[in-house]
C-alpha atoms as a PDB file:
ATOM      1  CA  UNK A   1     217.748 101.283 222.682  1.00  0.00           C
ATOM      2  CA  UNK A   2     216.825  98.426 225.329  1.00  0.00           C
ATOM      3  CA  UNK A   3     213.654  98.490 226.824  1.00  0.00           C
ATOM      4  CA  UNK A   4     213.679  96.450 230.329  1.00  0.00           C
ATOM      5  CA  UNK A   5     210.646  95.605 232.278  1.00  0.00           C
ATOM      6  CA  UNK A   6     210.863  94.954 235.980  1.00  0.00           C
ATOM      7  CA  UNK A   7     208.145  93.167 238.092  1.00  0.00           C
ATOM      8  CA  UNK A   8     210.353  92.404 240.532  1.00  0.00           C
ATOM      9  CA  UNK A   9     209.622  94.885 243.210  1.00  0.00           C
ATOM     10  CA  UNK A  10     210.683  94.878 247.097  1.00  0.00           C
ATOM     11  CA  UNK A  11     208.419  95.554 249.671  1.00  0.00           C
ATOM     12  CA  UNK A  12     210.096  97.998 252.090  1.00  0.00           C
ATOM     13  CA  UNK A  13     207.222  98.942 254.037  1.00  0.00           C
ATOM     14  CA  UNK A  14     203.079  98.349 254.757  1.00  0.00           C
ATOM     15  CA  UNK A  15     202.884 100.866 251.508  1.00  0.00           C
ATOM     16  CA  UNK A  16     206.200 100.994 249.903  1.00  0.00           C
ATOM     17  CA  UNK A  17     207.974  99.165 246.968  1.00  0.00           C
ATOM     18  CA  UNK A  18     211.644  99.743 245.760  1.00  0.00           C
ATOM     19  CA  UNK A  19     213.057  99.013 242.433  1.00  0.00           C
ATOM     20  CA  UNK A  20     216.775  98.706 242.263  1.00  0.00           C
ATOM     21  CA  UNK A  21     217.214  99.994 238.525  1.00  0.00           C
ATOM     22  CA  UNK A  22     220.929  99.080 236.603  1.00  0.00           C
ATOM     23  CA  UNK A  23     222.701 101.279 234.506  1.00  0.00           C
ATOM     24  CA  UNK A  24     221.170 104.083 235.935  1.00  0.00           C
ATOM     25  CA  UNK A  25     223.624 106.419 234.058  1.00  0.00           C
ATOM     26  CA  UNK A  26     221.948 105.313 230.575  1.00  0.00           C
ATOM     27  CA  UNK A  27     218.369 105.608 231.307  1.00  0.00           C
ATOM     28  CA  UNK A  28     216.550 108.687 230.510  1.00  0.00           C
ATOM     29  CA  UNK A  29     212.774 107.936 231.108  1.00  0.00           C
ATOM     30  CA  UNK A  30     210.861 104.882 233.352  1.00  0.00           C
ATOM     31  CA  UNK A  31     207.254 104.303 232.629  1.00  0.00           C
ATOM     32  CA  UNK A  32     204.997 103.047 235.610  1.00  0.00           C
ATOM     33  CA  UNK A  33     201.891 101.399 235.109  1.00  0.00           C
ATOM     34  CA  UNK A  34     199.572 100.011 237.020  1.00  0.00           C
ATOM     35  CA  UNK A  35     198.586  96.065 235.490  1.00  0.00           C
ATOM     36  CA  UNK A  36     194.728  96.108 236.485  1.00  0.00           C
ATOM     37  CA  UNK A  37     195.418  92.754 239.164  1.00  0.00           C
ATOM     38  CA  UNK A  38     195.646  95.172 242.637  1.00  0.00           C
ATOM     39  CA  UNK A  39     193.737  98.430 241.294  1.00  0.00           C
ATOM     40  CA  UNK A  40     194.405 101.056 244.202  1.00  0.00           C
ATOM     41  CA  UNK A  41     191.388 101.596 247.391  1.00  0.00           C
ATOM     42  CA  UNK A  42     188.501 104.286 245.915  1.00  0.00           C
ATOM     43  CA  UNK A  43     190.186 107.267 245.840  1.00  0.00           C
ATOM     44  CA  UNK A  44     193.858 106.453 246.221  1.00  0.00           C
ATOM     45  CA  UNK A  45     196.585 106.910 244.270  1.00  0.00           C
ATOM     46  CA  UNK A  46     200.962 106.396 245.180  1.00  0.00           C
ATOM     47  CA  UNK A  47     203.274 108.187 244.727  1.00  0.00           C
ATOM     48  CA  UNK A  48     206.779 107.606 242.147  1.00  0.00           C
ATOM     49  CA  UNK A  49     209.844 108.824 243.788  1.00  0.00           C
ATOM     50  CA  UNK A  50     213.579 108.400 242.503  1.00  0.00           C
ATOM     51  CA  UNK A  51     216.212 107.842 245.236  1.00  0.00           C
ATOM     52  CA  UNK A  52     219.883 108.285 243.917  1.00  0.00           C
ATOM     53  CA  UNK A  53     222.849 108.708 246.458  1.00  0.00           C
ATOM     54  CA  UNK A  54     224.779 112.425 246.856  1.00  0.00           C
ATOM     55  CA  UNK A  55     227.530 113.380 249.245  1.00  0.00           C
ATOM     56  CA  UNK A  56     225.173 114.782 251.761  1.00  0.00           C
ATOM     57  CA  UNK A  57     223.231 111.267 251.859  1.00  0.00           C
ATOM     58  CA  UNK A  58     220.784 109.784 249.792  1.00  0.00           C
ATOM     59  CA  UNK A  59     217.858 111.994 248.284  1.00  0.00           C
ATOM     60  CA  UNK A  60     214.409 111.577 247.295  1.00  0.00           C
ATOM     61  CA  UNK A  61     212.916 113.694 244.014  1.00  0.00           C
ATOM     62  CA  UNK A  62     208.873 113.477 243.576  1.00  0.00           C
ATOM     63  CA  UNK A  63     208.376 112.288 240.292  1.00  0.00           C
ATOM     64  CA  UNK A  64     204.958 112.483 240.126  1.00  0.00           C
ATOM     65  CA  UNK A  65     201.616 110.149 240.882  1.00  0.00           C
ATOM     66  CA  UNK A  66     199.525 106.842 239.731  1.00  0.00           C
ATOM     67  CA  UNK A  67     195.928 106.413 240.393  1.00  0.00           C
ATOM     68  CA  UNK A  68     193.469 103.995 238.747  1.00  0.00           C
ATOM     69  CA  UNK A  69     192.169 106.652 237.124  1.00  0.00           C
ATOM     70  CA  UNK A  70     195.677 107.704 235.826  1.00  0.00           C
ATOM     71  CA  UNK A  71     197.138 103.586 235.132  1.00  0.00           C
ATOM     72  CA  UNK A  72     200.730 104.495 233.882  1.00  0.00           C
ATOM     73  CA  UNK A  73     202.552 107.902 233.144  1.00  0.00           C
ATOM     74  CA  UNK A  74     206.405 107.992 231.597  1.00  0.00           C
ATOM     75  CA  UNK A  75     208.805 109.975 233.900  1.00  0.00           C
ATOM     76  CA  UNK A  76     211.878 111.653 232.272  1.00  0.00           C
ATOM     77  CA  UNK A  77     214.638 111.236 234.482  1.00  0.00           C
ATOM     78  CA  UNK A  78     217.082 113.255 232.703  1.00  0.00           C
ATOM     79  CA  UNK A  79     216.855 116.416 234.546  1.00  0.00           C
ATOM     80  CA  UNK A  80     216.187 114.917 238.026  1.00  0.00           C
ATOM     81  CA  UNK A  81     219.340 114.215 239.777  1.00  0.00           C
ATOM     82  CA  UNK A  82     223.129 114.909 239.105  1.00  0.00           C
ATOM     83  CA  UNK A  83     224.018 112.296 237.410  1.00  0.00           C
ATOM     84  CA  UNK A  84     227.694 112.979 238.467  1.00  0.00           C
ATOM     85  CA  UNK A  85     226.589 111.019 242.264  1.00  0.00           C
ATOM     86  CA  UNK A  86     225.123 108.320 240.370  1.00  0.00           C
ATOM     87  CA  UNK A  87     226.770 104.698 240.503  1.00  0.00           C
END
């Protein structure tokens, strides 16, 4: 099993950040966490979505939330996508 953190996030928008994940066909579950050093505005929380590509275009899949008062959940990607579309 390799475990593989990325910090290198790309801002796409005033309140958006992508991750480009590799090997998408072997991973299973990403963790998000918060690191304490930009806590979220009173009351505020963002959203985790996972993009993947399908023949009608690419779609978007809610994975769930973050908030300071909720610092890091696990998503299971397994179930979330095809993974027939997936590069």
């Amino acid at each position: 099993m390799l475990l593989q953190v990325q910090t290198d996030a790309q801002q796409i928008g005033p309140t958006q950040f992508v991750f480009n994940l590799t090997d998408v066909e072997s991973i299973r579950h990403v963790v998000v966490f918060l690191t304490g050093v930009t806590p979220f505005p009173d009351g505020m929380g963002g959203g985790v979505y996972y993009c993947y590509p399908t023949p009608e275009g690419p779609t978007s899949q809610l994975l769930g939330f973050i908030a300071n008062s909720k610092p890091s959940t696990i998503f299971k990607l397994a179930k979330v996508c095809d993974r027939k579309y997936v590069a």
